[in-house]
Every structure is written in structure tokens, then in C-alpha cells.
PDB file of N, CA and C in Angstrom:
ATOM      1  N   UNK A   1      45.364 117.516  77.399  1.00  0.00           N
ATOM      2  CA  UNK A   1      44.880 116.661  76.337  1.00  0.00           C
ATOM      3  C   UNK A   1      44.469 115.296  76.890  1.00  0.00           C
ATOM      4  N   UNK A   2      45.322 114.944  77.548  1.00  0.00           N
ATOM      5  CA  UNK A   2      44.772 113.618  78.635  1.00  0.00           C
ATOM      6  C   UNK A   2      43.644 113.659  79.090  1.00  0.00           C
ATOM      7  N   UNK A   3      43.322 114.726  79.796  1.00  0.00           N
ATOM      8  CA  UNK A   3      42.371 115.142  80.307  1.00  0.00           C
ATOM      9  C   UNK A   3      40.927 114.751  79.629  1.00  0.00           C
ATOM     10  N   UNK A   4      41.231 114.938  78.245  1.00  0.00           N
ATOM     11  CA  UNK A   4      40.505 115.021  77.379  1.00  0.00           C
ATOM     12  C   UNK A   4      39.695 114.141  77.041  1.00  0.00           C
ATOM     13  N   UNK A   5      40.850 112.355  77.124  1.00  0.00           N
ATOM     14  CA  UNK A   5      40.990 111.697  76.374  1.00  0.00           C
ATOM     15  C   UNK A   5      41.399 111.253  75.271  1.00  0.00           C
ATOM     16  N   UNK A   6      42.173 112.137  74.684  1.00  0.00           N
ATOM     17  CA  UNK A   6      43.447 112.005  73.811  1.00  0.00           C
ATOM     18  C   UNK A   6      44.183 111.373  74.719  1.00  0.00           C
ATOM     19  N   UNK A   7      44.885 110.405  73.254  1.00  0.00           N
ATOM     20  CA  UNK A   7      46.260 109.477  73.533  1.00  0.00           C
ATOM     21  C   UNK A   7      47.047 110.638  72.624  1.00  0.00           C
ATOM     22  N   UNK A   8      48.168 110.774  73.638  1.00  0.00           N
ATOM     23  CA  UNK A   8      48.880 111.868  73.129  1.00  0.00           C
ATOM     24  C   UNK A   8      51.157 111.259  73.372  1.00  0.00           C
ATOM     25  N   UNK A   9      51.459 111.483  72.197  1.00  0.00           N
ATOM     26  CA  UNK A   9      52.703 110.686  72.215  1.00  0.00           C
ATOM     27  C   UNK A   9      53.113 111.985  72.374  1.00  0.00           C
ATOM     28  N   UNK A  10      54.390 112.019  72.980  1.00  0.00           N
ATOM     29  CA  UNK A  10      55.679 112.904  73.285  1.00  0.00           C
ATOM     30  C   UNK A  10      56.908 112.473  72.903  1.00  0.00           C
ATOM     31  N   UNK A  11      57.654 112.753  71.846  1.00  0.00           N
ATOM     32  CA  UNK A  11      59.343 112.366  71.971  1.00  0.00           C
ATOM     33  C   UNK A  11      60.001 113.499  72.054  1.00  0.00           C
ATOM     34  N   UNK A  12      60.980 112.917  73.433  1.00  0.00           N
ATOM     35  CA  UNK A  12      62.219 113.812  73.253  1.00  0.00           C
ATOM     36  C   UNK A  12      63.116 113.398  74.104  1.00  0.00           C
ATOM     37  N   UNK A  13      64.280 113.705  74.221  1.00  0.00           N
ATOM     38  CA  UNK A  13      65.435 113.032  74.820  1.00  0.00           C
ATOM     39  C   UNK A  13      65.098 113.692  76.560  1.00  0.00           C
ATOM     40  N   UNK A  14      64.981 112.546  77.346  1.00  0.00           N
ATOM     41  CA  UNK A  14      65.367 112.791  78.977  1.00  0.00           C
ATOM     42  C   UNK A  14      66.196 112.396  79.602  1.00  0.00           C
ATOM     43  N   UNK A  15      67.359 112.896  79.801  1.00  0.00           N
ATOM     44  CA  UNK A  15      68.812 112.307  79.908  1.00  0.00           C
ATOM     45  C   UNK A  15      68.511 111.704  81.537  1.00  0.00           C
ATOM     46  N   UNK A  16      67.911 112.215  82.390  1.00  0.00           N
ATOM     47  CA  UNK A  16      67.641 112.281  83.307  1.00  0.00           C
ATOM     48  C   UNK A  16      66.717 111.409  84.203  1.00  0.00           C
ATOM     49  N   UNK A  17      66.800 110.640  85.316  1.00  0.00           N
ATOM     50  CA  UNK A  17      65.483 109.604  85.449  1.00  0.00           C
ATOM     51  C   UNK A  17      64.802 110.648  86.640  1.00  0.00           C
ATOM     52  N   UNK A  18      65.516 111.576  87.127  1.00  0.00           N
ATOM     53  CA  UNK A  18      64.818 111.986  88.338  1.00  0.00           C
ATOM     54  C   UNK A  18      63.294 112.710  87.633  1.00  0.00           C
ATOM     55  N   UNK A  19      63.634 113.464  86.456  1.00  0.00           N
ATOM     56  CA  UNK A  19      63.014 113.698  85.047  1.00  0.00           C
ATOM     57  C   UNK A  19      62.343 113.148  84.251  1.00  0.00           C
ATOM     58  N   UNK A  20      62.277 111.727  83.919  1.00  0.00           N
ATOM     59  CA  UNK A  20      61.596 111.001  84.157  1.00  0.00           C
ATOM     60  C   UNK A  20      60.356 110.660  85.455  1.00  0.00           C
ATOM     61  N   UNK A  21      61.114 110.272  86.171  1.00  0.00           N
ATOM     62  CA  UNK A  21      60.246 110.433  87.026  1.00  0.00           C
ATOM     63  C   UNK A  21      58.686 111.361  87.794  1.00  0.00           C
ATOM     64  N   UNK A  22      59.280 112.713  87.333  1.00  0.00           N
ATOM     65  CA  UNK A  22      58.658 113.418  87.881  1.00  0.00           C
ATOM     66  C   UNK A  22      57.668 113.508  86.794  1.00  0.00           C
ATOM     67  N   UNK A  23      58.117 113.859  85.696  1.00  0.00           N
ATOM     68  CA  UNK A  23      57.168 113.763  84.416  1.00  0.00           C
ATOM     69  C   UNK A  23      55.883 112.503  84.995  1.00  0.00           C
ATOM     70  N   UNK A  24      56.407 111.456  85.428  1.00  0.00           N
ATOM     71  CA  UNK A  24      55.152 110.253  85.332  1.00  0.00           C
ATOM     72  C   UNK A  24      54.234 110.618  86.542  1.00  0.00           C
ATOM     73  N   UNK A  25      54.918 111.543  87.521  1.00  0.00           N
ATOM     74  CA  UNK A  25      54.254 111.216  88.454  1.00  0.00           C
ATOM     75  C   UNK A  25      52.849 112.516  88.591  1.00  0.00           C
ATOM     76  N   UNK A  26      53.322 113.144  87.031  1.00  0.00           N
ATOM     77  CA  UNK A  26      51.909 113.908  86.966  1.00  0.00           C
ATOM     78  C   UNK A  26      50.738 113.457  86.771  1.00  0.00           C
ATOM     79  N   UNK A  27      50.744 112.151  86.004  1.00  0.00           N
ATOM     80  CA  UNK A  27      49.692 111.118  85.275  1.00  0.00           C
ATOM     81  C   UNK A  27      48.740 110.413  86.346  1.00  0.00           C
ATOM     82  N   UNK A  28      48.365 110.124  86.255  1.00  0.00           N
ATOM     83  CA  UNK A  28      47.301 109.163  87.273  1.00  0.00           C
ATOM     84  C   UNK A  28      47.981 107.678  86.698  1.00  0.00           C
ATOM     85  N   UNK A  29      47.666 106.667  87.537  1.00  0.00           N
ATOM     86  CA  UNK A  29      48.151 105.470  86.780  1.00  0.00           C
ATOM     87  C   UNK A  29      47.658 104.684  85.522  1.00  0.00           C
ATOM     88  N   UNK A  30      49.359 104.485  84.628  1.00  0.00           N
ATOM     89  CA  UNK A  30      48.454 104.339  83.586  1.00  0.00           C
ATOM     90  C   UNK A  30      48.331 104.752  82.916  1.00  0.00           C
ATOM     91  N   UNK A  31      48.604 106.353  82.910  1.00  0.00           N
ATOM     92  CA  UNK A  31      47.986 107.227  81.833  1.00  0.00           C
ATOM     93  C   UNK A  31      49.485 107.759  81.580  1.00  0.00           C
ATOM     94  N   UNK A  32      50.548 107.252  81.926  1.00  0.00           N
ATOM     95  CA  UNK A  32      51.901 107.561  81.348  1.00  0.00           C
ATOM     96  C   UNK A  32      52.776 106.396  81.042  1.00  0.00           C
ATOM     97  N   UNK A  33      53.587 106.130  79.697  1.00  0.00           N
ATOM     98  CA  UNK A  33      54.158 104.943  79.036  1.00  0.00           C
ATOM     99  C   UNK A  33      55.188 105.610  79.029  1.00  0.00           C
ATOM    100  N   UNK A  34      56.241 104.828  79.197  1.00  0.00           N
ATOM    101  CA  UNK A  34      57.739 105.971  78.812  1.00  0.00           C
ATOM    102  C   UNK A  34      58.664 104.308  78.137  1.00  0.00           C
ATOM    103  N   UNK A  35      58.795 104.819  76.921  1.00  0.00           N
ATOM    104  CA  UNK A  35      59.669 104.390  76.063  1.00  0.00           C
ATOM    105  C   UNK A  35      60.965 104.613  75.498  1.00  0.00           C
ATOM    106  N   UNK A  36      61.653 103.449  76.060  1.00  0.00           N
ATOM    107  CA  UNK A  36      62.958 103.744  75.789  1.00  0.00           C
ATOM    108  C   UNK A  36      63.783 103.149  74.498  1.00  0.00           C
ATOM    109  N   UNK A  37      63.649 104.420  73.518  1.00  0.00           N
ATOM    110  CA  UNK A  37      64.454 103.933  72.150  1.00  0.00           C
ATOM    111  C   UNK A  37      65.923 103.472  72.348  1.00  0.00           C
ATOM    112  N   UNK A  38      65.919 102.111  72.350  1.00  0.00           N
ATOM    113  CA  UNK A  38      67.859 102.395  72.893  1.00  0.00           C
ATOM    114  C   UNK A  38      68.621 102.097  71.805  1.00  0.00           C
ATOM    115  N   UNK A  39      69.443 102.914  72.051  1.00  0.00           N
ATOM    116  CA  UNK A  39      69.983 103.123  69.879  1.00  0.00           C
ATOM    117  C   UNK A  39      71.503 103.488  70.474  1.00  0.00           C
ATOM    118  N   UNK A  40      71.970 102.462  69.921  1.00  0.00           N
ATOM    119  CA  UNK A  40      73.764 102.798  69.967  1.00  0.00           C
ATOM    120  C   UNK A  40      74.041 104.630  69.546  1.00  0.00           C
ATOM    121  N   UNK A  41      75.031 105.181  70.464  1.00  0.00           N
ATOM    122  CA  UNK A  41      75.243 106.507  70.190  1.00  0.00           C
ATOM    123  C   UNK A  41      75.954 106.827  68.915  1.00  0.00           C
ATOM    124  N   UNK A  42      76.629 105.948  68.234  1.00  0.00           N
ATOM    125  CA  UNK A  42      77.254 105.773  66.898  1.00  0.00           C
ATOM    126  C   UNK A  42      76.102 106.215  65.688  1.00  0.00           C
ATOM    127  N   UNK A  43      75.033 105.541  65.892  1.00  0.00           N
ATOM    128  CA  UNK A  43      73.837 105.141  64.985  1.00  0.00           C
ATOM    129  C   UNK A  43      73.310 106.282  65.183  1.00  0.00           C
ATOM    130  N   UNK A  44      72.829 106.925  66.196  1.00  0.00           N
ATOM    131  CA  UNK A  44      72.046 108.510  66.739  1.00  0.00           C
ATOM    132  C   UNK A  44      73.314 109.024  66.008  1.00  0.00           C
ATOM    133  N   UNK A  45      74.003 109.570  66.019  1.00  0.00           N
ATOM    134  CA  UNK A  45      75.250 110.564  65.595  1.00  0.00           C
ATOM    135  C   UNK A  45      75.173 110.159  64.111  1.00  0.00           C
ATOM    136  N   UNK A  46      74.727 109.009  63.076  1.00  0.00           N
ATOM    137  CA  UNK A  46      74.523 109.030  62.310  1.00  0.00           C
ATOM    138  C   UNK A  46      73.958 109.437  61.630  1.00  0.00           C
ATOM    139  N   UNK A  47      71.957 109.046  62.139  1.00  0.00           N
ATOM    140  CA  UNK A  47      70.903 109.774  61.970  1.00  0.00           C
ATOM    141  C   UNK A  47      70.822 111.432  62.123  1.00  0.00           C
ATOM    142  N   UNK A  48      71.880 111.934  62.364  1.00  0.00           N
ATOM    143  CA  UNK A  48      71.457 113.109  62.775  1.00  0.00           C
ATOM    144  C   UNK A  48      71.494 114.092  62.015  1.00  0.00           C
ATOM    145  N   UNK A  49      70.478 114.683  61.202  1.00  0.00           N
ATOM    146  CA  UNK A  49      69.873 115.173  59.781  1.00  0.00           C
ATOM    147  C   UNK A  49      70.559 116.948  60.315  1.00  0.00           C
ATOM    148  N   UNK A  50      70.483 117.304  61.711  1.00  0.00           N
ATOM    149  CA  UNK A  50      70.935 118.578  61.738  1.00  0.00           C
ATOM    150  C   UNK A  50      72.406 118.806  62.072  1.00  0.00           C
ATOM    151  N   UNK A  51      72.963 117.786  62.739  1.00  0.00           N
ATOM    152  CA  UNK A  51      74.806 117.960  62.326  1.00  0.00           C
ATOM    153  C   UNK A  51      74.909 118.506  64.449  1.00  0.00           C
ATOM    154  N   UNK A  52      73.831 118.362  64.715  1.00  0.00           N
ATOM    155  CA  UNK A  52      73.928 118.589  66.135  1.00  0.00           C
ATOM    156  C   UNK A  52      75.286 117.799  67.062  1.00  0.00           C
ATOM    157  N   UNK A  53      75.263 116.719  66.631  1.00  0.00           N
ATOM    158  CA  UNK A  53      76.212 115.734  67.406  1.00  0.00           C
ATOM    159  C   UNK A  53      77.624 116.237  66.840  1.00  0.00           C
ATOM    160  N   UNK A  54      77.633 116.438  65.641  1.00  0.00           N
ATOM    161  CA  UNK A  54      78.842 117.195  65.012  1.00  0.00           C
ATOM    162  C   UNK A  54      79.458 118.522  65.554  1.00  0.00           C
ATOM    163  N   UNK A  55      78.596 119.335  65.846  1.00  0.00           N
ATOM    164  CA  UNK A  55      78.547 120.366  66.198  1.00  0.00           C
ATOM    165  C   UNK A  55      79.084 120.558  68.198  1.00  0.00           C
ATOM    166  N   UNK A  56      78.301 119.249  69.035  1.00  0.00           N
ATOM    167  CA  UNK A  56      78.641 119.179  70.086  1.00  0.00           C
ATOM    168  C   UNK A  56      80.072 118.529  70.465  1.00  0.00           C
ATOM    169  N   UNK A  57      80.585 117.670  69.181  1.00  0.00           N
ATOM    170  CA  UNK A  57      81.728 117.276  69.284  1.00  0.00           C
ATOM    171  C   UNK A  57      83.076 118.175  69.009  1.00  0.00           C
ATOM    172  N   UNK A  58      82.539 119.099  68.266  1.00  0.00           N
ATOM    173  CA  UNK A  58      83.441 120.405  68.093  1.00  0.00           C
ATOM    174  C   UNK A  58      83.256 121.158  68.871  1.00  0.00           C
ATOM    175  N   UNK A  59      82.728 121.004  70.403  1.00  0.00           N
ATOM    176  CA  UNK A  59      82.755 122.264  71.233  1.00  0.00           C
ATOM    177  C   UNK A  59      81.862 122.863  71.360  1.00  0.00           C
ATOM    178  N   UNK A  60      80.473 123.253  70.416  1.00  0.00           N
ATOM    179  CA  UNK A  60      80.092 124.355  69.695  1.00  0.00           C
ATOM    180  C   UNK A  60      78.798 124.321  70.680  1.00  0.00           C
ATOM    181  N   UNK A  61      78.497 123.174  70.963  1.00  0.00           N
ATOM    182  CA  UNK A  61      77.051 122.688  72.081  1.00  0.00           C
ATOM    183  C   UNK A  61      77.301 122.203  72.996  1.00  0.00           C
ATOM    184  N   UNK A  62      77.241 122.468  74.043  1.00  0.00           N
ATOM    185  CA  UNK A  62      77.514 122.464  75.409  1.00  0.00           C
ATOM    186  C   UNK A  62      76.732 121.487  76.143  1.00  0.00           C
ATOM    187  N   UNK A  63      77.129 120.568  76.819  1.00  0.00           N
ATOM    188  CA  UNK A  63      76.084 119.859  77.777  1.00  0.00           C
ATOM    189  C   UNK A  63      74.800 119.508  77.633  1.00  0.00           C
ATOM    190  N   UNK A  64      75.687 118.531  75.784  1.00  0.00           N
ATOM    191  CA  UNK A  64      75.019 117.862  74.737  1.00  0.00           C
ATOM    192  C   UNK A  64      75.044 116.311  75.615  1.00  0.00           C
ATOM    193  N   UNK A  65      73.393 115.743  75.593  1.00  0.00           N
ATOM    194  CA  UNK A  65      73.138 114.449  76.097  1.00  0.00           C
ATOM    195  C   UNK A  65      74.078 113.664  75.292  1.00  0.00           C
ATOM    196  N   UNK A  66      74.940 112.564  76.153  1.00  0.00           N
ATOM    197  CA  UNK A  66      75.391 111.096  75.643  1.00  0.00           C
ATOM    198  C   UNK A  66      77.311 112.097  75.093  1.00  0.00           C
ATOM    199  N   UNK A  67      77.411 113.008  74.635  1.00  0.00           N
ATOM    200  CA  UNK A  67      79.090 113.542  74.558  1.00  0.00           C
ATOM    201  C   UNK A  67      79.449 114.410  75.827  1.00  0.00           C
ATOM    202  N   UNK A  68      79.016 115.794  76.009  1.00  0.00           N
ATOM    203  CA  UNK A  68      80.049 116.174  77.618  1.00  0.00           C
ATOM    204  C   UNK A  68      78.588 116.171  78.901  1.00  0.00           C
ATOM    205  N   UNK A  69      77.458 115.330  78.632  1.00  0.00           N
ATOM    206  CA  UNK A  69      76.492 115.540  79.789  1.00  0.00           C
ATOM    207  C   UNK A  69      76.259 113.600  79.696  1.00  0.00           C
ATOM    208  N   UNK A  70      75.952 113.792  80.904  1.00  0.00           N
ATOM    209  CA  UNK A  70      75.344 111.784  80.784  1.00  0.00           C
ATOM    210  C   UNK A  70      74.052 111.684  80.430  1.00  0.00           C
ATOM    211  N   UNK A  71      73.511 110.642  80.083  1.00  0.00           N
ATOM    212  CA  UNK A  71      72.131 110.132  79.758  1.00  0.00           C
ATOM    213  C   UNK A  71      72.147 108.395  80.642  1.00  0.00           C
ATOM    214  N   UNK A  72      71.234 108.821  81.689  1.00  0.00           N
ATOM    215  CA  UNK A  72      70.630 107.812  82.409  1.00  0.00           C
ATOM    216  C   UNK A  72      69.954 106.980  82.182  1.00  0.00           C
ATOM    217  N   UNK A  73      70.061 105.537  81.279  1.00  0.00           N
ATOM    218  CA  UNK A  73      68.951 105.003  80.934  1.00  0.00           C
ATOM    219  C   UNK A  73      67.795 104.551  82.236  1.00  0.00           C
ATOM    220  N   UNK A  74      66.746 104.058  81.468  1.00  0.00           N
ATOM    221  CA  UNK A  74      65.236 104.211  82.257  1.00  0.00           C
ATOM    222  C   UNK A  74      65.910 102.600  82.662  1.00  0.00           C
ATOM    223  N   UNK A  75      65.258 102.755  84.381  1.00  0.00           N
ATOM    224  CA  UNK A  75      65.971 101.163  84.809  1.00  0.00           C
ATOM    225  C   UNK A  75      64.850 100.178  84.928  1.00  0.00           C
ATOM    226  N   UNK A  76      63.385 100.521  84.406  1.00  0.00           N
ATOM    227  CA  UNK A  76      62.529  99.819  84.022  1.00  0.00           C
ATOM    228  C   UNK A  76      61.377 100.732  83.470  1.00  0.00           C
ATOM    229  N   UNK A  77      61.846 101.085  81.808  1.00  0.00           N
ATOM    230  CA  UNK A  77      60.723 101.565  81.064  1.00  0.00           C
ATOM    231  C   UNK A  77      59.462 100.293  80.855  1.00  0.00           C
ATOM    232  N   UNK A  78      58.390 101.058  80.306  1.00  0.00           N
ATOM    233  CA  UNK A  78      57.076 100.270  80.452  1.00  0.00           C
ATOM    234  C   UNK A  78      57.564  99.801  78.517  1.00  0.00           C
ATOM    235  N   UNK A  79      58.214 100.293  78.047  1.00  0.00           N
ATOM    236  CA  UNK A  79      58.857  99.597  76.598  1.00  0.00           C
ATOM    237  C   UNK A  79      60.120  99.941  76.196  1.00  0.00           C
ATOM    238  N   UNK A  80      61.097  99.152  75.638  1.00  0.00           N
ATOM    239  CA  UNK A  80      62.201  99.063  76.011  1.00  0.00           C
ATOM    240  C   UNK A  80      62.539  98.029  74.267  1.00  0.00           C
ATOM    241  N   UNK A  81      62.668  99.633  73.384  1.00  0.00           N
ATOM    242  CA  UNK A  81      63.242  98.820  72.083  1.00  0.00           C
ATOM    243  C   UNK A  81      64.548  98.731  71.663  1.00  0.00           C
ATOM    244  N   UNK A  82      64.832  97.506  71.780  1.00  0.00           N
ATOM    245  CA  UNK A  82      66.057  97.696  71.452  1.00  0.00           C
ATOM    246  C   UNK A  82      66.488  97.724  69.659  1.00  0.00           C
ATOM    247  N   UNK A  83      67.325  98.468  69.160  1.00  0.00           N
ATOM    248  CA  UNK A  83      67.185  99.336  68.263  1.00  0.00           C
ATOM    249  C   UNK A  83      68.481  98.896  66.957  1.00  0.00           C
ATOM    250  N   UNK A  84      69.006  98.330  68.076  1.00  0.00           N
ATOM    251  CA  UNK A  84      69.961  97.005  67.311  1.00  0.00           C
ATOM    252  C   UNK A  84      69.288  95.825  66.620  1.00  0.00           C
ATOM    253  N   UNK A  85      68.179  95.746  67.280  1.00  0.00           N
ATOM    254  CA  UNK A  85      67.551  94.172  66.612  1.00  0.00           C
ATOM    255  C   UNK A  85      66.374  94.672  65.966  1.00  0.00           C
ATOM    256  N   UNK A  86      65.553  95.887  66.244  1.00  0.00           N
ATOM    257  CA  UNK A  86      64.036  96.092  65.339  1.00  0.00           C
ATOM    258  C   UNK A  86      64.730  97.189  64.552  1.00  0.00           C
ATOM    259  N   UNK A  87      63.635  96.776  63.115  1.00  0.00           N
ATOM    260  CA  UNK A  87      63.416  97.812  62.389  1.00  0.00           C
ATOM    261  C   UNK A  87      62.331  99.174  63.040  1.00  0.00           C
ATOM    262  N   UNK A  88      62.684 100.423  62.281  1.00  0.00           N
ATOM    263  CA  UNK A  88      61.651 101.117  62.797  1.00  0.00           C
ATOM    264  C   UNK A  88      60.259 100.696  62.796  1.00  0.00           C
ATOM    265  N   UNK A  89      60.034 100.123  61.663  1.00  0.00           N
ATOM    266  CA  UNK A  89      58.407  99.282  61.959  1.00  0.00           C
ATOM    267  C   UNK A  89      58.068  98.477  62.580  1.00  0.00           C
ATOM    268  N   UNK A  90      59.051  97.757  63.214  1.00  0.00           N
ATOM    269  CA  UNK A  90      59.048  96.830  64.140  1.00  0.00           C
ATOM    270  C   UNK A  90      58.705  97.540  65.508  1.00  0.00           C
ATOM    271  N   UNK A  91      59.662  98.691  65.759  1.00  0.00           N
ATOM    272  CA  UNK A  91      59.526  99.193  66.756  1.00  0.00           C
ATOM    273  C   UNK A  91      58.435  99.670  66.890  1.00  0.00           C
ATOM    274  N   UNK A  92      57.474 100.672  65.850  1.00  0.00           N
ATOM    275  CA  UNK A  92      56.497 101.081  65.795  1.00  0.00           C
ATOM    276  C   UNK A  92      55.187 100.557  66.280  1.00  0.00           C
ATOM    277  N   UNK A  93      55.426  98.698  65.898  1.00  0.00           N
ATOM    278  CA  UNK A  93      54.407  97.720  65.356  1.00  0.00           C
ATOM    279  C   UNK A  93      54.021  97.547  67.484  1.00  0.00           C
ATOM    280  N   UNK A  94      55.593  97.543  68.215  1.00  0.00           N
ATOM    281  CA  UNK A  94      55.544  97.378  69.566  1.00  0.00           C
ATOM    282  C   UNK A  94      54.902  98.424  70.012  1.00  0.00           C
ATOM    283  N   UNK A  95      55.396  99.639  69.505  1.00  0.00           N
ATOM    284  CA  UNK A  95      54.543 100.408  70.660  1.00  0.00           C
ATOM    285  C   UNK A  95      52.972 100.919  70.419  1.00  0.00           C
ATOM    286  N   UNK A  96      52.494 100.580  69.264  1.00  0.00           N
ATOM    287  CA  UNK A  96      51.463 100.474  68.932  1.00  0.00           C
ATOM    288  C   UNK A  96      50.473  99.504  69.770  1.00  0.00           C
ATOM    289  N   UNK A  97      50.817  98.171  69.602  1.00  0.00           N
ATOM    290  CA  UNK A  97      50.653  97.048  70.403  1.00  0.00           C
ATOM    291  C   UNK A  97      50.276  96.853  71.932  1.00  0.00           C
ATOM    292  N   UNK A  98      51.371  97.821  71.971  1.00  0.00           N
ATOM    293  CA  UNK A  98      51.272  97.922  73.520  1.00  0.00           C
ATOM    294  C   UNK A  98      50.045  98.866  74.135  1.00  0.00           C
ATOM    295  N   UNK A  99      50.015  99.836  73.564  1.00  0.00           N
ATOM    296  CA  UNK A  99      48.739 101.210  73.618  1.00  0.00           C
ATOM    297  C   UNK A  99      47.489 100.152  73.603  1.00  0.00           C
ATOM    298  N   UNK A 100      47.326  99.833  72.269  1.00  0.00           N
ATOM    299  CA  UNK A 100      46.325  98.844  72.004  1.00  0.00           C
ATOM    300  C   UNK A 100      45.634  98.291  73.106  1.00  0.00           C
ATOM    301  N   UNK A 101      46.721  96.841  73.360  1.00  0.00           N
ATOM    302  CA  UNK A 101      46.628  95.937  74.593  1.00  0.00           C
ATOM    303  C   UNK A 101      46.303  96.979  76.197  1.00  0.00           C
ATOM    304  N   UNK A 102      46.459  98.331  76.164  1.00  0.00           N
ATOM    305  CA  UNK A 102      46.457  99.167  76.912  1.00  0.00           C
ATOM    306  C   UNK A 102      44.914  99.448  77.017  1.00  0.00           C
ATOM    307  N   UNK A 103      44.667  99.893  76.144  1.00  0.00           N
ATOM    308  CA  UNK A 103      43.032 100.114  75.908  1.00  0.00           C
ATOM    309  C   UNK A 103      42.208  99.078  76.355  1.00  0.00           C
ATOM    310  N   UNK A 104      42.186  98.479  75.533  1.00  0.00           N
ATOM    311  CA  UNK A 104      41.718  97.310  75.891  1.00  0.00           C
ATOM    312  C   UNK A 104      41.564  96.420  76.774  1.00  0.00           C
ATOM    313  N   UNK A 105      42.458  96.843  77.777  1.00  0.00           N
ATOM    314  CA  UNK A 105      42.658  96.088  79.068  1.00  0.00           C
ATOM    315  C   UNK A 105      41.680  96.871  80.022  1.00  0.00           C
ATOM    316  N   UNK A 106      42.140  98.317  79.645  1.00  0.00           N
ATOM    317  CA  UNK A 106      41.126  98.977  80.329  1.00  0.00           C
ATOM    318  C   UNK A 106      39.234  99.006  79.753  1.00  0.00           C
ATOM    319  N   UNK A 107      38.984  98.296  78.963  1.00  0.00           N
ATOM    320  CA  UNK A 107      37.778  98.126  79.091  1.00  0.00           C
ATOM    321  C   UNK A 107      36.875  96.974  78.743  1.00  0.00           C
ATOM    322  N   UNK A 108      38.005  96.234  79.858  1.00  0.00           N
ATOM    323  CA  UNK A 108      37.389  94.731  80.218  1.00  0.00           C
ATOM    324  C   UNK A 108      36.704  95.004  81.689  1.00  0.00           C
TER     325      UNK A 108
END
């Protein structure tokens, strides 16, 4: 889709930076943003509409990110919301912003 020229968003949990990593290093430069939602694990275990975190705390899910597996935060994402202080629109409003200013940079 890159390929394409589609701007194409991906979420999903990468507990992992080596994983990270490798993911970016498919992109040409530039053409990969990695954003780090950082959200107290209290607040995620809150949000969690399928009972997953519930479920990993009873045993039931195994080498569930952030309870029996680690999650590595990114030690310099290209955005970095912190999730304590923005609203989701706030957060949104950033990474929007940032794409934007992205574009645009590229066609100066």
C-alpha cells in the first residue's frame, strides 16, 4: 500500500523493540512513524471491552503483554503520547499533525 502511496496506519501492541525495529527497517526513510500510546497498565486493563486482561490475570492467556510477558517501551518513538495528560483527541490532533507536517515537509 506504501508502495502505492497510501498513508496507511497500523495499531497493535509490539511488546518488543527488536520488533519494532525490524518492522521499520522494511520502510525506506520516512515512510515508517511508530507511535507510542503510553497508557498506564491500570487504564488499558480498564479499557478493555473484551475482558482479555481479566482473563490473562486468571491464568487463562498465556504470555499476555505487560502481566506474565514484558513490554519494552520504544526508547525513541518518532511520537510519544503520553496518555495521562491528552485526551484521545488530543492525541489524535498530534498524530495527525505530525503526518501533516510530514507531507509537507516532503514537498518543499
Amino acid at each position: 500500500m506504501v508502495d502505492a502511496g497510501l498513508i496507511v496506519f497500523v495499531a497493535f501492541i509490539s511488546p518488543f523493540r527488536a520488533e519494532r525495529h525490524a518492522a521499520r527497517a522494511l520502510f525506506a526513510a520516512g515512510e515508517f512513524i511508530e507511535v507510542f500510546v503510553d497508557a498506564p497498565l491500570a487504564d488499558t486493563e480498564r479499557r478493555d471491552v473484551k475482558g482479555l486482561y481479566k482473563r490473562a490475570r486468571a491464568g487463562q492467556l498465556k504470555n499476555f503483554t505487560g502481566i506474565d510477558s514484558p513490554y519494552e517501551p520504544p526508547e525513541s518513538p518518532d511520537i510519544h503520547l503520553d496518555m495521562q495528560r491528552l485526551s484521545l483527541e488530543e492525541a489524535a490532533a498530534h498524530v495527525a499533525d505530525f503526518v501533516r507536517d510530514r507531507l509537507c515537509a516532503g514537498k518543499a
